[in-house]
Protein backbone atom coordinates (compact mmCIF):
# COMPACT_ATOMS: atom_id res chain seq x y z
CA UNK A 1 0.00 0.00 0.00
CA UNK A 2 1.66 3.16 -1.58
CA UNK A 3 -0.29 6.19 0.13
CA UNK A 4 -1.10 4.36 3.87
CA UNK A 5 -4.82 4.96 3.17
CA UNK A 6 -7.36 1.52 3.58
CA UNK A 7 -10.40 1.64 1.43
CA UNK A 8 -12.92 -0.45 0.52
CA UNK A 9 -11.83 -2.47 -2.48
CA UNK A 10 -15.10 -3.47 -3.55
CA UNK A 11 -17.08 -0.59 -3.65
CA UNK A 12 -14.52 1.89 -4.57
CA UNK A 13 -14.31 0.51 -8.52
CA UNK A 14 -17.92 0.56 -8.08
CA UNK A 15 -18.29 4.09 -7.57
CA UNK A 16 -15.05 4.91 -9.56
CA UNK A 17 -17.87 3.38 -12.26
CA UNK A 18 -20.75 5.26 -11.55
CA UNK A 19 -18.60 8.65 -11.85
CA UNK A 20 -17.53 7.49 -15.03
CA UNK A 21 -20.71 6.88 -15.99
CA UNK A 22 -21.98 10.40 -14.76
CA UNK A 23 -19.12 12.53 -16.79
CA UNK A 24 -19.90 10.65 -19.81
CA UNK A 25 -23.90 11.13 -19.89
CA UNK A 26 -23.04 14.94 -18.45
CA UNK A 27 -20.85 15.55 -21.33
CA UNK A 28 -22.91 14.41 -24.24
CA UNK A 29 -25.40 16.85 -22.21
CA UNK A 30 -23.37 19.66 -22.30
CA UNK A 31 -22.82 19.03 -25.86
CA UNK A 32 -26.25 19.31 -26.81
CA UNK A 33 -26.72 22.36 -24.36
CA UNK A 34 -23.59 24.17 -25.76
CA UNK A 35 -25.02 23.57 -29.44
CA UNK A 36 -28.62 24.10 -28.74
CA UNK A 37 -27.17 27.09 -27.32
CA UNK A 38 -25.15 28.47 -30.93
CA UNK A 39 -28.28 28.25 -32.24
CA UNK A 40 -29.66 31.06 -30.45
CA UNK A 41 -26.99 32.88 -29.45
CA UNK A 42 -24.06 32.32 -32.12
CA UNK A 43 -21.37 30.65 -31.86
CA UNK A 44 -19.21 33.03 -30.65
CA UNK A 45 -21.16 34.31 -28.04
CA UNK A 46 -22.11 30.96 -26.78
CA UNK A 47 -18.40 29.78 -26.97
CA UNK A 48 -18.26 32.65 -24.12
CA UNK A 49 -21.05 31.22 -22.30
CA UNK A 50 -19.53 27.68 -22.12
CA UNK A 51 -16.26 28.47 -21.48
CA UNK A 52 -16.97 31.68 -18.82
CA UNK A 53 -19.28 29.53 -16.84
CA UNK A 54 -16.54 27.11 -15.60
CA UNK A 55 -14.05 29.34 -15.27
CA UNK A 56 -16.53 31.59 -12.89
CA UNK A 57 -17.40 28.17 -11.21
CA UNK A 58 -13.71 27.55 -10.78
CA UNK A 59 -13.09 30.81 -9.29
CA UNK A 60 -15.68 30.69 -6.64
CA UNK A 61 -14.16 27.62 -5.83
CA UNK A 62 -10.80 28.60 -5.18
CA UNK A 63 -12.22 32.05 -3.22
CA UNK A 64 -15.15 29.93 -1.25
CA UNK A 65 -13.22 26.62 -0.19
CA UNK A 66 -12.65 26.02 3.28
CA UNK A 67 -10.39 23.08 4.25
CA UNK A 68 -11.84 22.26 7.63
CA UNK A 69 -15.44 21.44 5.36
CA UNK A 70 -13.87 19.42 2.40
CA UNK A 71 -17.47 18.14 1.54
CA UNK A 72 -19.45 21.65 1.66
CA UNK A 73 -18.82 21.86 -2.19
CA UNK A 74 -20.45 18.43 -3.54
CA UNK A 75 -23.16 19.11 -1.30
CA UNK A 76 -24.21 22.27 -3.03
């Protein structure tokens, strides 16, 4: 054991799975979204959209974190 840590061997492919799962579906969603989207918009204003929303989502992150409540963000 490389990092000390003991986890649950069984469910933790399991999960790794299901999170696989989840950024596959979500991405072929955001596709859509994102193209849906240039339709209204044009593409180079929707381009903006989909790239300003995770970099504002990224900011607040780094701003609103707080290491003594790891799990406050995946709550939200």
């Amino acid at each position: 054991m490389v990092s000390g840590r003991i986890g649950d061997t069984v469910r933790g492919p399991e999960y790794a799975g299901c999170v696989g799962r989840a950024g596959a579906i979500s991405a072929f969603g955001v596709i859509a979204f994102v193209t849906r989207l240039g339709t209204h918009l044009g593409k180079k204003r929707a381009l903006h959209v989909a790239i300003g929303v995770p970099m504002l989502g990224h900011a607040m992150k780094c701003v609103c974190y707080d290491p003594e409540l790891p799990w406050l963000p995946a709550a939200g």
